[in-house]
PDB file of N, CA and C in Angstrom:
ATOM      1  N   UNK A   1       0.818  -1.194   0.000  1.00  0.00           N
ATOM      2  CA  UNK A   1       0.000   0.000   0.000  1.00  0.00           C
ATOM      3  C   UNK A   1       0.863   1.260   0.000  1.00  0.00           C
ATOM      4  N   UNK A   2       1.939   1.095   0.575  1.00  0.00           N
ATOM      5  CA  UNK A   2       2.839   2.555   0.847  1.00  0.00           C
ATOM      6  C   UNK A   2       3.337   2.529  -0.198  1.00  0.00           C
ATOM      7  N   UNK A   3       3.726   1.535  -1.310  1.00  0.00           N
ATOM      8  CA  UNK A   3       4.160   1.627  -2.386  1.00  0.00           C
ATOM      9  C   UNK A   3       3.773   2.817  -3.697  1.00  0.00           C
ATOM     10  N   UNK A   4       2.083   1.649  -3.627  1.00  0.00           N
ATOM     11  CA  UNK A   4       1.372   2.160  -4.436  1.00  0.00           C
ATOM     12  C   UNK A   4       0.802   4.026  -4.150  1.00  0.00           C
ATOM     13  N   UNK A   5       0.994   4.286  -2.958  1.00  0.00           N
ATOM     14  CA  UNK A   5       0.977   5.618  -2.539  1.00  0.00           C
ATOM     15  C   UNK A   5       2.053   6.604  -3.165  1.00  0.00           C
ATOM     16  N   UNK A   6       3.460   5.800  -3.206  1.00  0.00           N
ATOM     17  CA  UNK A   6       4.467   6.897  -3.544  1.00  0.00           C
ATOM     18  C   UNK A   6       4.227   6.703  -5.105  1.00  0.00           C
ATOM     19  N   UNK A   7       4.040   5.800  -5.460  1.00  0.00           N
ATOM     20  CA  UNK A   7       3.296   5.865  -7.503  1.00  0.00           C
ATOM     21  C   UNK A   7       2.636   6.995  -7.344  1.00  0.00           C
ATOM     22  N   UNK A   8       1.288   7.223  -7.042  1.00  0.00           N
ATOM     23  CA  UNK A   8       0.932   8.057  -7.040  1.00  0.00           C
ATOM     24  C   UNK A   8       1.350   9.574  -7.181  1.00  0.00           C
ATOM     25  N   UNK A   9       1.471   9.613  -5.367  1.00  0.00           N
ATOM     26  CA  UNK A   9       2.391  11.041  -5.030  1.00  0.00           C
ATOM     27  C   UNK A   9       3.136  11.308  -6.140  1.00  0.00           C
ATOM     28  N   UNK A  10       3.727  10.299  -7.145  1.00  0.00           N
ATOM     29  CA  UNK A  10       5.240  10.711  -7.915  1.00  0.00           C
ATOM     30  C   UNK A  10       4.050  11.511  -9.381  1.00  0.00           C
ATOM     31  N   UNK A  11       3.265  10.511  -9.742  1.00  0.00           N
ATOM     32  CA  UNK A  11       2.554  10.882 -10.496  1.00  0.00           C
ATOM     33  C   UNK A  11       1.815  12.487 -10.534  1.00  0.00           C
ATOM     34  N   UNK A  12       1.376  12.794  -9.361  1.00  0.00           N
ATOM     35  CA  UNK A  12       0.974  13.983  -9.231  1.00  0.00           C
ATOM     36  C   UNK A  12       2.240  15.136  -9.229  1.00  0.00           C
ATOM     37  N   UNK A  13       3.511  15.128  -8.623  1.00  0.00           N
ATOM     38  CA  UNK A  13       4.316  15.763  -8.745  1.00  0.00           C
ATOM     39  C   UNK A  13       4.311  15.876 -10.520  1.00  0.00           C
ATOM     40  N   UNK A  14       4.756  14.755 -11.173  1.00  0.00           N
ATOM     41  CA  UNK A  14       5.289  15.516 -12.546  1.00  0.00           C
ATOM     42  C   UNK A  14       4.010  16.105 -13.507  1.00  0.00           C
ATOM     43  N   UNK A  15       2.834  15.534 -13.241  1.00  0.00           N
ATOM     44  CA  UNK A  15       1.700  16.230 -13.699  1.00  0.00           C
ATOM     45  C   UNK A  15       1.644  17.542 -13.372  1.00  0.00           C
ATOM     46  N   UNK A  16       2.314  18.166 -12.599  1.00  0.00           N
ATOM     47  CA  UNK A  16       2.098  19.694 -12.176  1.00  0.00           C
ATOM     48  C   UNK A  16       3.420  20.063 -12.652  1.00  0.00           C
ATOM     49  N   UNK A  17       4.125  19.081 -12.507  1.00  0.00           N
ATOM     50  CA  UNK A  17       5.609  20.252 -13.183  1.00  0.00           C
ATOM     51  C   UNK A  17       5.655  19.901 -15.051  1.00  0.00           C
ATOM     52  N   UNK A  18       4.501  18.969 -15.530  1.00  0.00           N
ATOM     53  CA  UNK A  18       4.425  19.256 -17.016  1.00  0.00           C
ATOM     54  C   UNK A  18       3.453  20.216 -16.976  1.00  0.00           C
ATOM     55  N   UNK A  19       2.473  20.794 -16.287  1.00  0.00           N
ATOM     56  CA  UNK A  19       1.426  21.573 -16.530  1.00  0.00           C
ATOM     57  C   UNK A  19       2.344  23.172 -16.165  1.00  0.00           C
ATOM     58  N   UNK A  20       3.344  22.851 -15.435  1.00  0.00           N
ATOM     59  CA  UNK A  20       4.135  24.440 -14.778  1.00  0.00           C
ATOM     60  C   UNK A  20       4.933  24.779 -16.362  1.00  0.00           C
ATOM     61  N   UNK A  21       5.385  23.840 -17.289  1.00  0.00           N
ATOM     62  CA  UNK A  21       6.258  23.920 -18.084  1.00  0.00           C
ATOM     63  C   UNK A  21       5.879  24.242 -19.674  1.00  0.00           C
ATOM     64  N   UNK A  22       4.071  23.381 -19.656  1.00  0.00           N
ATOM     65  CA  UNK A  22       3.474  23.343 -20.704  1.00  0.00           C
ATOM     66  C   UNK A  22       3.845  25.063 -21.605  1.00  0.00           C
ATOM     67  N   UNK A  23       2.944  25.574 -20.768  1.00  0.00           N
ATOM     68  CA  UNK A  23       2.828  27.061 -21.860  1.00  0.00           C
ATOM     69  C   UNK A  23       3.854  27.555 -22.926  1.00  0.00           C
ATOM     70  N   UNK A  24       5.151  27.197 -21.899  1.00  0.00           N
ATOM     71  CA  UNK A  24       6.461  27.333 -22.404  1.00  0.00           C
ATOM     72  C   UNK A  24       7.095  26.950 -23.713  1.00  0.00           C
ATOM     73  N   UNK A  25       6.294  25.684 -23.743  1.00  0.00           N
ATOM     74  CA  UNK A  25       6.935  24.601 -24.556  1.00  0.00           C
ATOM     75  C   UNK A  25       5.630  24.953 -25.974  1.00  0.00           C
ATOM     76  N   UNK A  26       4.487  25.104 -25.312  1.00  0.00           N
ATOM     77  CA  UNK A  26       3.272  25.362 -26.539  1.00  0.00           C
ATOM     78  C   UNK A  26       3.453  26.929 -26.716  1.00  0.00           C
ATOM     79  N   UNK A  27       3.698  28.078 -26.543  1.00  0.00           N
ATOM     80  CA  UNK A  27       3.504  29.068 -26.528  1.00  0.00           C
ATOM     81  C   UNK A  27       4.861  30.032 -26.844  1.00  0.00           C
ATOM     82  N   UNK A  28       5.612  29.534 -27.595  1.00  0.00           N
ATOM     83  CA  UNK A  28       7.030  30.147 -27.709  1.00  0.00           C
ATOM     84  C   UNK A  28       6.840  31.057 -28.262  1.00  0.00           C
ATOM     85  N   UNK A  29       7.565  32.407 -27.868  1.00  0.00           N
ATOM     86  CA  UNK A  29       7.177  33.722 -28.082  1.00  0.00           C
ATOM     87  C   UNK A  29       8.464  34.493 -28.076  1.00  0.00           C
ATOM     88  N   UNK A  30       8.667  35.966 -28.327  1.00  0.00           N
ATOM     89  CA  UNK A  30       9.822  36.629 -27.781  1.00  0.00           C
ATOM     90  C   UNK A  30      11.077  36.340 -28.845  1.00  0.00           C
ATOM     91  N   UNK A  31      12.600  36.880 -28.966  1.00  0.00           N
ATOM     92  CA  UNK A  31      12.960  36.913 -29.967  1.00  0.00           C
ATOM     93  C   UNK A  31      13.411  35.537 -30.523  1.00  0.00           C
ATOM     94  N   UNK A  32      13.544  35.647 -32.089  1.00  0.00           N
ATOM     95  CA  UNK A  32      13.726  34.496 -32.624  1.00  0.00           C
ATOM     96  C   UNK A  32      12.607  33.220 -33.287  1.00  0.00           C
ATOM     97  N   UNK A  33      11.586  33.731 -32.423  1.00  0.00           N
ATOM     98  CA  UNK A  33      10.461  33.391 -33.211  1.00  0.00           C
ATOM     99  C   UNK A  33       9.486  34.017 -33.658  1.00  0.00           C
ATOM    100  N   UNK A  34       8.625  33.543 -34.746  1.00  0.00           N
ATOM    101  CA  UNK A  34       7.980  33.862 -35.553  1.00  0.00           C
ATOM    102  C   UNK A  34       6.489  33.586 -35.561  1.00  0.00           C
ATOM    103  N   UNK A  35       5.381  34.323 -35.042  1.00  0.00           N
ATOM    104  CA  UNK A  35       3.834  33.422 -35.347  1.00  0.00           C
ATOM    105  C   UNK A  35       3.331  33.619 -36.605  1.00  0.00           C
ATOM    106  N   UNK A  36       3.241  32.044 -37.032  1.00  0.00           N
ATOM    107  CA  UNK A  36       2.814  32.647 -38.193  1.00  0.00           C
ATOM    108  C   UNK A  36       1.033  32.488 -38.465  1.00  0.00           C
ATOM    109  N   UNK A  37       0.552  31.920 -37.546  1.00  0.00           N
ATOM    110  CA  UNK A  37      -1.102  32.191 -37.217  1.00  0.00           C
ATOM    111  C   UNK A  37      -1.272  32.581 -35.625  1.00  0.00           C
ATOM    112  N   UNK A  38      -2.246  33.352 -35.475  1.00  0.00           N
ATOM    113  CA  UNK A  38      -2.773  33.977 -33.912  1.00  0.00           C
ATOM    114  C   UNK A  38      -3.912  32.768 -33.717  1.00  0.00           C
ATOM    115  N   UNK A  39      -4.843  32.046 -34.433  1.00  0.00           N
ATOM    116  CA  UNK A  39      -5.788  31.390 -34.339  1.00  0.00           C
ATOM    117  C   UNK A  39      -6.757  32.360 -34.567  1.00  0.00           C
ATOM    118  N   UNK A  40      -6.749  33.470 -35.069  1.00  0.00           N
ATOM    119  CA  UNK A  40      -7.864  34.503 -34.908  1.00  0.00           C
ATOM    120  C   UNK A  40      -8.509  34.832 -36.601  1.00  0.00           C
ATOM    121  N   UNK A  41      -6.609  35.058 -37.277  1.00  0.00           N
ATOM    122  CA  UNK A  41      -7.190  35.786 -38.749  1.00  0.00           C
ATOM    123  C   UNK A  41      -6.075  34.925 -39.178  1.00  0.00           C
ATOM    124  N   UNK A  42      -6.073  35.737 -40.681  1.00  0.00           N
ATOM    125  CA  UNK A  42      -4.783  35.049 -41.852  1.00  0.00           C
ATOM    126  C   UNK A  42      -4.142  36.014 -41.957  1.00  0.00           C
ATOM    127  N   UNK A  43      -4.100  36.829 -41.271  1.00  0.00           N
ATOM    128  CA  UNK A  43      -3.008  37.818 -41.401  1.00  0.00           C
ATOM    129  C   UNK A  43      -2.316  37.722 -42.820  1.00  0.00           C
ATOM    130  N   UNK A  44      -1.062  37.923 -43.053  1.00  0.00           N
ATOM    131  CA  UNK A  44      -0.668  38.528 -44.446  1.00  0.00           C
ATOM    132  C   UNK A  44      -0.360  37.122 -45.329  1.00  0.00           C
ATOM    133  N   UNK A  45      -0.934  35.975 -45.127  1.00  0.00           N
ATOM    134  CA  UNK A  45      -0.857  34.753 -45.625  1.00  0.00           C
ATOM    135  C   UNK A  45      -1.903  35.532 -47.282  1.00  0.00           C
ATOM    136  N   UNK A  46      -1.492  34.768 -48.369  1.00  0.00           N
ATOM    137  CA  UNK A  46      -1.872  34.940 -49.303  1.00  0.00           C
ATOM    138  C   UNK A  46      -2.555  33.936 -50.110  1.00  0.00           C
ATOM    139  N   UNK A  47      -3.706  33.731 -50.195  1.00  0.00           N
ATOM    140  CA  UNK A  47      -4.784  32.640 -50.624  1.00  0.00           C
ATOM    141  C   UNK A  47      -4.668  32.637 -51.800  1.00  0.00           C
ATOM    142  N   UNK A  48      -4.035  31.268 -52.437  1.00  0.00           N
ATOM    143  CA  UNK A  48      -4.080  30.930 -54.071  1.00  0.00           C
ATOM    144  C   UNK A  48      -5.377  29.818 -54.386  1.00  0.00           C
ATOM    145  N   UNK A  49      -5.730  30.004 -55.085  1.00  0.00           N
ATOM    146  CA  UNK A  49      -6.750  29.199 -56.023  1.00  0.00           C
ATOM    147  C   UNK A  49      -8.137  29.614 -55.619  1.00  0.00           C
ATOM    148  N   UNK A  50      -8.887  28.788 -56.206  1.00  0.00           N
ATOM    149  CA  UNK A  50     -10.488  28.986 -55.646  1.00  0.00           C
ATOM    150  C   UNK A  50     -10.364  28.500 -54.083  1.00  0.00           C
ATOM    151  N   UNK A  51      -9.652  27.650 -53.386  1.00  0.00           N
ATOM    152  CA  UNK A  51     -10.057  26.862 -52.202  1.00  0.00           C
ATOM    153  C   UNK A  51     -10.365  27.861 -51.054  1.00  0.00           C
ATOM    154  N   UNK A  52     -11.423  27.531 -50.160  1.00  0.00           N
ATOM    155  CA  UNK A  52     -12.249  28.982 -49.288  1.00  0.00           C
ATOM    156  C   UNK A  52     -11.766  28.066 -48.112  1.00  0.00           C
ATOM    157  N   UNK A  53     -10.181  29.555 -48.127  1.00  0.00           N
ATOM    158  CA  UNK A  53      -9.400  28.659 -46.767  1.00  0.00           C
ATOM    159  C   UNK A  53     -10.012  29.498 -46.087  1.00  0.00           C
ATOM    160  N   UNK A  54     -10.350  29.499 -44.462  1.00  0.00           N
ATOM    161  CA  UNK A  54     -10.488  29.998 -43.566  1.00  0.00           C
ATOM    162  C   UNK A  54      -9.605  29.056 -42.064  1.00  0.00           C
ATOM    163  N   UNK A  55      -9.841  29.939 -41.014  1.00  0.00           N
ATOM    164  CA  UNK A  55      -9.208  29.352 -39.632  1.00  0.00           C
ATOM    165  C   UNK A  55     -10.993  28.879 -39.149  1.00  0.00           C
ATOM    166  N   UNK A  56     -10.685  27.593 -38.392  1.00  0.00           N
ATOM    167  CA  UNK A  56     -12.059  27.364 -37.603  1.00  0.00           C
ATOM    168  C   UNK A  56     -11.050  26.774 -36.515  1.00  0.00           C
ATOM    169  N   UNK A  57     -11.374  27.128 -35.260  1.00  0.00           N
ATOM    170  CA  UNK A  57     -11.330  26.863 -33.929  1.00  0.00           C
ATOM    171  C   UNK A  57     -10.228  26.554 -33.941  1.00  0.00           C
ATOM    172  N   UNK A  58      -9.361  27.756 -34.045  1.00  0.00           N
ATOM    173  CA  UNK A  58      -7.952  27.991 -34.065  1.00  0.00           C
ATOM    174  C   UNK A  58      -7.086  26.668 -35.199  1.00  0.00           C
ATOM    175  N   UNK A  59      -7.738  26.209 -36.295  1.00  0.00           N
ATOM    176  CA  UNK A  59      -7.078  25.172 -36.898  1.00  0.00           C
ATOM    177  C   UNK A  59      -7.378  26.045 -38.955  1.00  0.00           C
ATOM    178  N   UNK A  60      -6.217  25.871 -39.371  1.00  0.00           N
ATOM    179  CA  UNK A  60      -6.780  26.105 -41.013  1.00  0.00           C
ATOM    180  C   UNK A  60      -7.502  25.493 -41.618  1.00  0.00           C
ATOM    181  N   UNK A  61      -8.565  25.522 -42.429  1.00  0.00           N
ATOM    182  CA  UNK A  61      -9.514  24.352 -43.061  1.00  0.00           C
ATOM    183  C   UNK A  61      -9.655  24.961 -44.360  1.00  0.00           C
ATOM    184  N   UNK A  62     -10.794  24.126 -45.279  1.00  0.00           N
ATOM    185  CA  UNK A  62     -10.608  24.787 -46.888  1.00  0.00           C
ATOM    186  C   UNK A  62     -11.838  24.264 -46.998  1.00  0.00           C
ATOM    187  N   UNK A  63     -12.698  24.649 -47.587  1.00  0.00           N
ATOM    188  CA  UNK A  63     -14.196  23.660 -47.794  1.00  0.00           C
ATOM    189  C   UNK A  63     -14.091  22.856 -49.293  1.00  0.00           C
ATOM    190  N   UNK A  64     -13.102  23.385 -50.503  1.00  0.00           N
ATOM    191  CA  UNK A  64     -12.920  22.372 -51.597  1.00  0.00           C
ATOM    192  C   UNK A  64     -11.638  22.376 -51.436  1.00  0.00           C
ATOM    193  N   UNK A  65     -11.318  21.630 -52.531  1.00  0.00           N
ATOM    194  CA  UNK A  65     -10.184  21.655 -53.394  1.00  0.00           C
ATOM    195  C   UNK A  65     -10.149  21.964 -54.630  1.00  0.00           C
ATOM    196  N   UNK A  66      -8.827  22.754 -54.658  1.00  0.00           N
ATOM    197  CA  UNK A  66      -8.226  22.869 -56.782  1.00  0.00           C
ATOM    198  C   UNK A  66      -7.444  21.769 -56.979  1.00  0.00           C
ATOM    199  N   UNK A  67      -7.541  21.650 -57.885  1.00  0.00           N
ATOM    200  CA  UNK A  67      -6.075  21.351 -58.876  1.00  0.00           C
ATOM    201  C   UNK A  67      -5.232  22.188 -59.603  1.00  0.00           C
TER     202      UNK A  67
END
């Protein structure tokens, strides 16, 4: 039982120190990098063909395709 307790305990420790670290690692910002979508608009991205790209829920999508 004391075993399976420190599994635990250990488990909860690194779950909070990947959640302390996450943003960091998803959210790189500041010099040297580059965003090239906000999830919001297309900013200065330039749409070729007929395909009706838009962003939906922070992801790019297209409703057809060209050739």
């Amino acid at each position: 039982m004391q075993r399976a307790s420190r599994h635990v305990f250990a488990l909860i420790v690194i779950a909070f120190a990947i959640l302390h670290i996450a943003p960091q690692v998803f959210g790189q910002t500041g010099e040297g990098w580059i965003t090239l979508l906000d999830g919001e608009n297309m900013g200065d991205w330039t749409l070729v063909g007929e395909t009706n790209w838009r962003l939906e829920d922070g992801a790019v999508v297209a409703d057809n395709r060209t050739s």
